[in-house]
Protein backbone atom coordinates (compact mmCIF):
# COMPACT_ATOMS: atom_id res chain seq x y z
CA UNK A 1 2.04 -69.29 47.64
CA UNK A 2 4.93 -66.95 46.29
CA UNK A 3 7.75 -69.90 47.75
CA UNK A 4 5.45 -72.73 45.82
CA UNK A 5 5.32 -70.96 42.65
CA UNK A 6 9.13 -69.85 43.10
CA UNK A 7 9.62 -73.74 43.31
CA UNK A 8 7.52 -75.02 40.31
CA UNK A 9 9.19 -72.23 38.31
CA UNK A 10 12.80 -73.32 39.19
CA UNK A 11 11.77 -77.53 38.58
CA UNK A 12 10.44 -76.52 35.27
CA UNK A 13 13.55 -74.33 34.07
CA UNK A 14 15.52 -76.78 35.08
CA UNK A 15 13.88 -79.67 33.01
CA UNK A 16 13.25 -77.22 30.17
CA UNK A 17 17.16 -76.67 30.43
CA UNK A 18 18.33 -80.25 30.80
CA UNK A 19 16.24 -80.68 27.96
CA UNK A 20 17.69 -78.08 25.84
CA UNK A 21 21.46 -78.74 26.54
CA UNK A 22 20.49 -83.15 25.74
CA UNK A 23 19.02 -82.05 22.76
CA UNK A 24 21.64 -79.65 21.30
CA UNK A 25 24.71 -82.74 22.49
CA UNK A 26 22.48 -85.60 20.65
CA UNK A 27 22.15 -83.04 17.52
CA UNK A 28 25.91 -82.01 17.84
CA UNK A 29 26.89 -86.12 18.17
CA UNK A 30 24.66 -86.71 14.57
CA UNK A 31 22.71 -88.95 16.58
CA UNK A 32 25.33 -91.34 17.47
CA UNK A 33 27.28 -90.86 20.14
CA UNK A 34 30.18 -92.63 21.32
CA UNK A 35 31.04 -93.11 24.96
CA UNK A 36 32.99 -89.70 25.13
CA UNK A 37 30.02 -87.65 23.63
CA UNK A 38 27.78 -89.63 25.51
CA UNK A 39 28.99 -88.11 28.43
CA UNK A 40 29.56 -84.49 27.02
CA UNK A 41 25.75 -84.90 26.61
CA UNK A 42 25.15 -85.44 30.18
CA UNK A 43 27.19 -82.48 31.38
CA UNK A 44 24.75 -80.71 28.60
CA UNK A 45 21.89 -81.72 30.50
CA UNK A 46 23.40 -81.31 34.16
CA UNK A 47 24.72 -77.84 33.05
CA UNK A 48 20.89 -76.64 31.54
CA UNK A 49 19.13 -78.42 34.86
CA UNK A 50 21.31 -76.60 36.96
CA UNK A 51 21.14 -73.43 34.89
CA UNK A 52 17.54 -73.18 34.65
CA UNK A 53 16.98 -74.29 38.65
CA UNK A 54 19.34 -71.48 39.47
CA UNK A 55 17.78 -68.59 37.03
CA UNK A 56 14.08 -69.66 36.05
CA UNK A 57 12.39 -67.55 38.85
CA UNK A 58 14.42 -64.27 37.27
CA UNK A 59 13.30 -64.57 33.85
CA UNK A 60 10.25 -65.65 34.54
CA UNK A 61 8.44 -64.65 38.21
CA UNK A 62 10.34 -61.61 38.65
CA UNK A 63 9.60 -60.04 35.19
CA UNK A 64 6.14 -60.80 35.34
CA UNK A 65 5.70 -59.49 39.23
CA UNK A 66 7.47 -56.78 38.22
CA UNK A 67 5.13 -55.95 35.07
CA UNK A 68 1.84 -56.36 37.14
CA UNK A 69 3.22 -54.39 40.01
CA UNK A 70 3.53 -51.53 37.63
CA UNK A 71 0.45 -52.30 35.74
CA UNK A 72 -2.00 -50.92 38.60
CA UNK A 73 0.01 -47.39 38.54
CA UNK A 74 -0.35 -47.35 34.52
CA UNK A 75 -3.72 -45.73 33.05
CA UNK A 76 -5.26 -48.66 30.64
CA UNK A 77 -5.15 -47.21 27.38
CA UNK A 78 -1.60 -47.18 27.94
CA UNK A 79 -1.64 -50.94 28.81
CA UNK A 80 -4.55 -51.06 25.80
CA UNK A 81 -0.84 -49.49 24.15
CA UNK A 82 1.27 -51.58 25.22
CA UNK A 83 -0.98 -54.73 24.64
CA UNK A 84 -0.92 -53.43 20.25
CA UNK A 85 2.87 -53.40 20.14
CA UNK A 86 3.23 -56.42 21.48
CA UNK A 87 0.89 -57.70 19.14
CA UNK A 88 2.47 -56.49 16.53
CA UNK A 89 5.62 -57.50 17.23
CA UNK A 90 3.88 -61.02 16.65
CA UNK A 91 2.38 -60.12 13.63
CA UNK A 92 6.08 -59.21 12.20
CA UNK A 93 7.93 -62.28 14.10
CA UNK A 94 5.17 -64.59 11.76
CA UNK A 95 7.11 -63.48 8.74
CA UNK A 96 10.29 -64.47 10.26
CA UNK A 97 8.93 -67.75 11.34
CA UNK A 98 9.77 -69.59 7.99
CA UNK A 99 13.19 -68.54 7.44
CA UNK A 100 14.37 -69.26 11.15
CA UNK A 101 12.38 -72.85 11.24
CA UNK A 102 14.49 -73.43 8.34
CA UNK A 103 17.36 -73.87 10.08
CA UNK A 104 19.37 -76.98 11.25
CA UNK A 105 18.28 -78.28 14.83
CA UNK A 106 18.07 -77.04 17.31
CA UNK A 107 18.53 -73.74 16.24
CA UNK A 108 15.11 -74.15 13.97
CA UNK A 109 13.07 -75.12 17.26
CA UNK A 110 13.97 -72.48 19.71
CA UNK A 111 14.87 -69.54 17.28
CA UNK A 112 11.10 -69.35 16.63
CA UNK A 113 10.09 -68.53 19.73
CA UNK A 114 13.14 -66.27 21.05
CA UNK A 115 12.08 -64.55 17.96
CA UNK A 116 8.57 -63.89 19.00
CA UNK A 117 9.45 -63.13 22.11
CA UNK A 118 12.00 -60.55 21.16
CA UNK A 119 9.48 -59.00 18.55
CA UNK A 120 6.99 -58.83 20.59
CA UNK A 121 8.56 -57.39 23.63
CA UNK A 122 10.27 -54.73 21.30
CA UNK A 123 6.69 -53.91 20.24
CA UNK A 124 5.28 -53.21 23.34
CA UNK A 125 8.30 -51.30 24.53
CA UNK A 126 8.22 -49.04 22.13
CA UNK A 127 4.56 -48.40 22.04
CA UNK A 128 5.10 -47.25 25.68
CA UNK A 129 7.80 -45.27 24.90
CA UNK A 130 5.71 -43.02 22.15
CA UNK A 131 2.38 -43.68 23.82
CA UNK A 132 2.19 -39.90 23.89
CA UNK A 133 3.22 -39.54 20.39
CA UNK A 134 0.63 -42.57 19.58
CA UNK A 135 -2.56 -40.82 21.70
CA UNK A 136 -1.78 -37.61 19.78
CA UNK A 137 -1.81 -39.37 16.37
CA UNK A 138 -5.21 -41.21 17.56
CA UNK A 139 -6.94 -38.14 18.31
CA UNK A 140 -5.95 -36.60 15.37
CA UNK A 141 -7.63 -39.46 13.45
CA UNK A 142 -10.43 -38.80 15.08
CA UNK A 143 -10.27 -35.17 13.91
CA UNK A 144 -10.19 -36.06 10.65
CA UNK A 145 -12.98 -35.61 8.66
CA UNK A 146 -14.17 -38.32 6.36
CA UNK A 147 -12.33 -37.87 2.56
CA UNK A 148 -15.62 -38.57 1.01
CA UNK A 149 -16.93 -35.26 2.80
CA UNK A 150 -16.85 -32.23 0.90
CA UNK A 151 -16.70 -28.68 2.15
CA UNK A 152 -19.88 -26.73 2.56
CA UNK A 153 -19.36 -23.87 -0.01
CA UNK A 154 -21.36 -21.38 2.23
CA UNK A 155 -19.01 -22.17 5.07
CA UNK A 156 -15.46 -21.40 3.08
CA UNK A 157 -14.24 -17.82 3.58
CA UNK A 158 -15.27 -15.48 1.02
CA UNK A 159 -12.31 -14.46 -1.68
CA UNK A 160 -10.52 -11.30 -0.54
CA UNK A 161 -12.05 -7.96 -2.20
CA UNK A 162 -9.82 -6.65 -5.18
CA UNK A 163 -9.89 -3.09 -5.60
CA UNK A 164 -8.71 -1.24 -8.80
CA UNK A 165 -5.87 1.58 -8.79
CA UNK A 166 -6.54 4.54 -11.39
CA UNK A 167 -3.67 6.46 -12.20
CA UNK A 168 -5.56 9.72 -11.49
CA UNK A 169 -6.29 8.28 -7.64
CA UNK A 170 -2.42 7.30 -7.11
CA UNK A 171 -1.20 10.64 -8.20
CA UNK A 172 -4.06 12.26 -5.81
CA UNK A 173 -2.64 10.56 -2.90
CA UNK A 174 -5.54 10.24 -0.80
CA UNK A 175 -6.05 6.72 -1.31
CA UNK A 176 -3.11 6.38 1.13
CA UNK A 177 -4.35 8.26 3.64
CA UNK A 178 -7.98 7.04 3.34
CA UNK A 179 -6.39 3.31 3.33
CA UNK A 180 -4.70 3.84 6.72
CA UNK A 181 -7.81 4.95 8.82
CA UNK A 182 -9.34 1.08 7.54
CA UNK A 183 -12.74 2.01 5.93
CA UNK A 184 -11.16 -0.08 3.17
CA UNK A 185 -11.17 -3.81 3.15
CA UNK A 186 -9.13 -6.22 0.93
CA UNK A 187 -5.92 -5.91 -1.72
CA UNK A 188 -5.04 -2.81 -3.83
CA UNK A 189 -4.59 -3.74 -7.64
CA UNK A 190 -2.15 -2.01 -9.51
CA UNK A 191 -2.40 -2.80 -13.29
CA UNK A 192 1.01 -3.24 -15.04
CA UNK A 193 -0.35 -1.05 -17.76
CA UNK A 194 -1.34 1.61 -15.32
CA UNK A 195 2.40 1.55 -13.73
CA UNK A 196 3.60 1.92 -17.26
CA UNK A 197 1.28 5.45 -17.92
CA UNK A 198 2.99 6.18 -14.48
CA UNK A 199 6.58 6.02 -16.02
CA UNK A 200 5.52 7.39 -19.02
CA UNK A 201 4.45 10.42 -16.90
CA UNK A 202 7.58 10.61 -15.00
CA UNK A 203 9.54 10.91 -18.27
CA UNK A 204 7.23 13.30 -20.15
CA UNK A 205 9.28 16.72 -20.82
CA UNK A 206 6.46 18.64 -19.57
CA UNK A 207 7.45 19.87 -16.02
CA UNK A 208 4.31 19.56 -14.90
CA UNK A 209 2.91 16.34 -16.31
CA UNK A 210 6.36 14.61 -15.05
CA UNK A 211 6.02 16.35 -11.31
CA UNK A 212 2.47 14.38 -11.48
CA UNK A 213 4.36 10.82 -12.81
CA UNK A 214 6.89 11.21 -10.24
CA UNK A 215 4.77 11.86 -7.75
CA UNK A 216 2.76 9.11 -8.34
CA UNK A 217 5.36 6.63 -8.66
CA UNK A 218 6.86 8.27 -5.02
CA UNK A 219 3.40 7.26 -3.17
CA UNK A 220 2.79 4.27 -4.67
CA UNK A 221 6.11 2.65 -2.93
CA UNK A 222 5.21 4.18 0.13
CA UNK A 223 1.96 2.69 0.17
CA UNK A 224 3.99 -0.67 -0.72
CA UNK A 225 5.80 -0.21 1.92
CA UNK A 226 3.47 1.08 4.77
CA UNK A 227 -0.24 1.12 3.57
CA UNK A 228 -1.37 -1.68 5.59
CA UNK A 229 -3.84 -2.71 2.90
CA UNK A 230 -1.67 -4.98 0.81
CA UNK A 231 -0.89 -3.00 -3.00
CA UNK A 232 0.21 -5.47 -6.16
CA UNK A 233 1.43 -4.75 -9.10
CA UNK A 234 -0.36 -7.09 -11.54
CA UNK A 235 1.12 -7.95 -15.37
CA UNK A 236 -1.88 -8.91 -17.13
CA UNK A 237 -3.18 -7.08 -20.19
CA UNK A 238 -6.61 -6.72 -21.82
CA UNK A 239 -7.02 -7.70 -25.64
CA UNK A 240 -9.21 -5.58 -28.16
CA UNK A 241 -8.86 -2.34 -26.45
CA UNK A 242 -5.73 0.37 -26.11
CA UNK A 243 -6.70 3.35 -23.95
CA UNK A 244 -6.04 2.79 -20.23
CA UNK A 245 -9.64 3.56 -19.06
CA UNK A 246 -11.16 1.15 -21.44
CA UNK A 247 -8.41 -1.78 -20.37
CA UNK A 248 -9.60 -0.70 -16.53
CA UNK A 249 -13.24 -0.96 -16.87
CA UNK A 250 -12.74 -4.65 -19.15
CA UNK A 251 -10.31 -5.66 -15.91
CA UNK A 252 -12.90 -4.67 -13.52
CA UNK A 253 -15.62 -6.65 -15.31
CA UNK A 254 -13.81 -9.85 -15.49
CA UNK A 255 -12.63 -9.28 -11.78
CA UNK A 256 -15.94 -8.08 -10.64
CA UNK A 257 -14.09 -5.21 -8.73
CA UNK A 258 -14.75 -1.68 -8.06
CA UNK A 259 -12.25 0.68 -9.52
CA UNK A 260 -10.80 3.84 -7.23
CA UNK A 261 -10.30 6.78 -9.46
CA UNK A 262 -10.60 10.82 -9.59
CA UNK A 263 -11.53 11.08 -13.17
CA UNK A 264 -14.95 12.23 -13.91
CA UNK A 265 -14.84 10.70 -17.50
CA UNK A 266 -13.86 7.07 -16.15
CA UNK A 267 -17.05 6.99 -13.56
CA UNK A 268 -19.30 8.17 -16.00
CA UNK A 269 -18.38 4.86 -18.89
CA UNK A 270 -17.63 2.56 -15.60
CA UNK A 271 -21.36 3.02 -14.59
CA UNK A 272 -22.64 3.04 -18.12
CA UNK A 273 -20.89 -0.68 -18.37
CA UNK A 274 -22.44 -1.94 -14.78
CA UNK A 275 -18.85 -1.20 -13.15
CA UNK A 276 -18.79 0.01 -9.69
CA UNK A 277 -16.58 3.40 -9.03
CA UNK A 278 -15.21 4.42 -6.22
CA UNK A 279 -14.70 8.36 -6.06
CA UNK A 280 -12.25 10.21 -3.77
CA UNK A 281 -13.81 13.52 -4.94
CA UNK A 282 -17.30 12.06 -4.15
CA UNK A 283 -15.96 10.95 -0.75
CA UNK A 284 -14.43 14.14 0.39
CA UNK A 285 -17.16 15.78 -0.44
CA UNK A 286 -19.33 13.09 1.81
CA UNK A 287 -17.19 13.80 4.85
CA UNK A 288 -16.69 17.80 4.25
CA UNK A 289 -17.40 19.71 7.21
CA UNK A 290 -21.24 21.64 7.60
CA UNK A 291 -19.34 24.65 8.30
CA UNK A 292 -15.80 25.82 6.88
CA UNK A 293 -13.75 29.01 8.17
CA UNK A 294 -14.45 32.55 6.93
CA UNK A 295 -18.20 30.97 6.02
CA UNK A 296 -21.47 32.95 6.94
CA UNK A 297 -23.88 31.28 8.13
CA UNK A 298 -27.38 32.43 10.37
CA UNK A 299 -27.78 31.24 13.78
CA UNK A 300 -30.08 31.48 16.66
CA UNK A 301 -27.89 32.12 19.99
CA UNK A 302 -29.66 30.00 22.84
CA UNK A 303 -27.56 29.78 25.48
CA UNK A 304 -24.82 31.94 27.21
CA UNK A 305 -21.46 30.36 27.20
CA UNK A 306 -19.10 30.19 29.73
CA UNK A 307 -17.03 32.48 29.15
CA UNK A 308 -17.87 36.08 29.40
CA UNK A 309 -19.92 37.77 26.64
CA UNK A 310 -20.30 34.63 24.97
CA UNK A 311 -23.27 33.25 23.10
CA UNK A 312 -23.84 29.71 22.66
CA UNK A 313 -26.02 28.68 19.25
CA UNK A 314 -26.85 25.26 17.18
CA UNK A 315 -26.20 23.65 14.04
CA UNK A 316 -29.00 21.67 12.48
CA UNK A 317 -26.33 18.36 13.67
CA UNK A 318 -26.16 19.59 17.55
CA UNK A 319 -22.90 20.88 16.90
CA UNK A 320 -22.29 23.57 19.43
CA UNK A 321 -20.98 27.40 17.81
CA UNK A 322 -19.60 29.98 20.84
CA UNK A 323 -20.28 33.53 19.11
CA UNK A 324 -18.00 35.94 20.68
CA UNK A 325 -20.34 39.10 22.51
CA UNK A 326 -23.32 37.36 21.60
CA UNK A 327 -24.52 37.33 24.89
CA UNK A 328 -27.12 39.91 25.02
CA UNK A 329 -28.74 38.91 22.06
CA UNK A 330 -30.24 35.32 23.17
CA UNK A 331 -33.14 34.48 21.73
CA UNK A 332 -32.19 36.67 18.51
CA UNK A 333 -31.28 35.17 15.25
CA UNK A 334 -28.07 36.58 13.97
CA UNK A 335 -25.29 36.28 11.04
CA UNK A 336 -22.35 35.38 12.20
CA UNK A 337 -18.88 34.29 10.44
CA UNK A 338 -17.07 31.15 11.74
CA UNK A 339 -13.05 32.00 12.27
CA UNK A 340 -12.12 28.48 14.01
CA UNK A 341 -13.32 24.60 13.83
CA UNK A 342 -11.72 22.74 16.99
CA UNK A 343 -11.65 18.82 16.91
CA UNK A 344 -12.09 17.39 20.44
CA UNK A 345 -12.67 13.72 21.31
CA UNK A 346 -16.25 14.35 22.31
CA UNK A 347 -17.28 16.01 19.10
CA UNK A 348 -16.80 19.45 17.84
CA UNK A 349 -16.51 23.00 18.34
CA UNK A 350 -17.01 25.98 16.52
CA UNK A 351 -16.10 29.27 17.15
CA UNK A 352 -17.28 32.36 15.66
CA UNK A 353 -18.08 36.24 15.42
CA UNK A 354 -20.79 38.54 14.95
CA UNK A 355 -20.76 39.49 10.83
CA UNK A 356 -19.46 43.42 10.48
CA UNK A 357 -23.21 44.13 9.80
CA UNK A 358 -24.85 42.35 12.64
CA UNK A 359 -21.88 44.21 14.93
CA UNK A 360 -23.26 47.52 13.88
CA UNK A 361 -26.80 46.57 14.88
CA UNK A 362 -25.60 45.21 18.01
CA UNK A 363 -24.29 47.79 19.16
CA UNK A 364 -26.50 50.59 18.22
CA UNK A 365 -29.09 48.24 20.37
């Protein structure tokens, strides 16, 4: 079968050939040869018969057994590929059809087709060249969603939380520290006009008002530089009003933010005017301690403790108090005075003493 075919090929070349060199001696000759060009035609035609019988089975049968022997390793949608660019190389050798079949014979007969040929085979290659490239850019189609879709407005991320910056909270200098262990969420607003009462503080002749302004100018560009809630300074100011509390509370309105301050004044007109306050005073006073040192305080010892003498007793939040020599008097409630608070990572302990008074009746007992 393969020597048949190999045969056929070669027979047609070579009168596709002949053909071709006749063609381009009688079109050379103007159509009317003399003797001399009449043979130059001939050795046209011998030349292409023996031309094409010689190299029609390597342009033709080995290029195409070559291209199916690799087609069965090749996944199809790379041959689906390869198929496209070829086709588009057609599409593009259409436009070029005109302007080569425009030209004198027998360039204007052949050109065509080398053309296509060309076109499409530079299609295809490259298509299998970027098929990788061209699967990528397919799925990513496919990803797309339509442009007539709009968003659904519940699933967009919510705006990030603004939070107002008092100038009595920056000079405190809590909000740093109260920033860094994360119970607050979103960016720290600075108002330009609030920087400005800053300066204005730091150049005030009083000693003790400009200790405050430097201060505050001090921990506000550390907290630029290492608060890990992000702090801007914002230039905007607030028509119709001149103090800086009443420019604060008409920012926070139009923001809808909470504003972070110390000043007792401010939270009272913010929550008059529906504005949300944020109180460092308020929170430290939240997250204060039951018990403080040197405070008195009765207790009812319940346990012994493990070291010697020692009485173990309750606070009303389970928090264990060892009272030194308190031993004996189990069961009793007793004053005592608390002389150290010690942090642990389970919880924490209190220490204390028997109160002079209770010592007395201790011991007389």
């Amino acid at each position: 079968m393969n020597v048949s075919l190999n045969f056929v090929s070669r027979i047609v070349g070579m009168v596709v050939l002949a053909y071709v060199g006749w063609s381009v001696g009688l079109n050379l000759s103007n159509f009317h040869p003399d003797e001399f060009q009449q043979l130059a035609i001939q050795l046209l035609a011998l030349a292409g018969a023996g031309l094409g019988l010689l190299v029609t089975p390597r342009v033709t049968i080995d290029p195409i057994a070559e291209l199916l022997r690799r087609s069965r390793s090749v996944p199809l949608p790379e041959l689906l590929l390869v198929g496209a660019g070829s086709m588009l190389g057609l599409v593009f050798a259409v436009f070029l059809t005109v302007p080569l079949a425009s030209l004198p014979a027998p360039f204007g007969q052949f050109l065509p087709l080398v053309g296509a040929g060309c076109l499409a085979y530079i299609g295809g290659t490259i298509f299998a060249l970027r098929r990788h490239d061209m699967v990528e850019l397919l799925r990513g189609l496919q990803r797309t969603p339509p442009a007539q879709s709009l968003p659904d407005p519940e699933a967009l991320p919510p705006p990030p939380r603004r939070l107002l910056l008092d100038t009595s909270a920056i000079i405190d200098g809590r909000i740093a520290a109260v920033a860094r262990t994360g119970f607050l969420d979103g960016t720290l607003i600075v108002p330009a006009f609030v920087l400005a009462e800053l300066q204005q503080l730091a150049d005030s002749a009083d000693d003790l008002r400009r200790g405050k302004g430097r201060r505050g100018l001090e921990l506000l560009n550390e907290m630029q530089r290492q608060s890990p809630l992000p702090v801007e300074v914002v230039s905007v100011e607030v028509s119709g009003v001149t103090k800086v509390d009443d420019k604060l509370v008409a920012l926070a309105r139009e923001y809808g933010c909470p504003i972070i301050t110390n000043d007792f004044n401010l939270n009272k007109v913010a929550a008059l005017q529906g504005v949300k306050v944020l109180s460092l005073n308020i929170l430290s006073e939240s997250v204060r301690p039951l018990v403080v040192q040197e405070q008195r305080l009765k207790l009812t010892i319940r346990n012994e403790g493990n070291a010697r003498q020692q009485g173990v007793g309750y606070l009303d939040d389970g928090t264990p108090v060892i009272v030194e020599d308190a031993r004996h008097l189990i069961g009793q409630t007793i004053e005592v005075v608390i002389t150290r608070l010690h942090q642990t990572q389970t919880g924490r302990l209190v220490f204390a003493t028997l109160a002079p008074s209770q010592e007395s009746v201790a011991s007389s007992s």
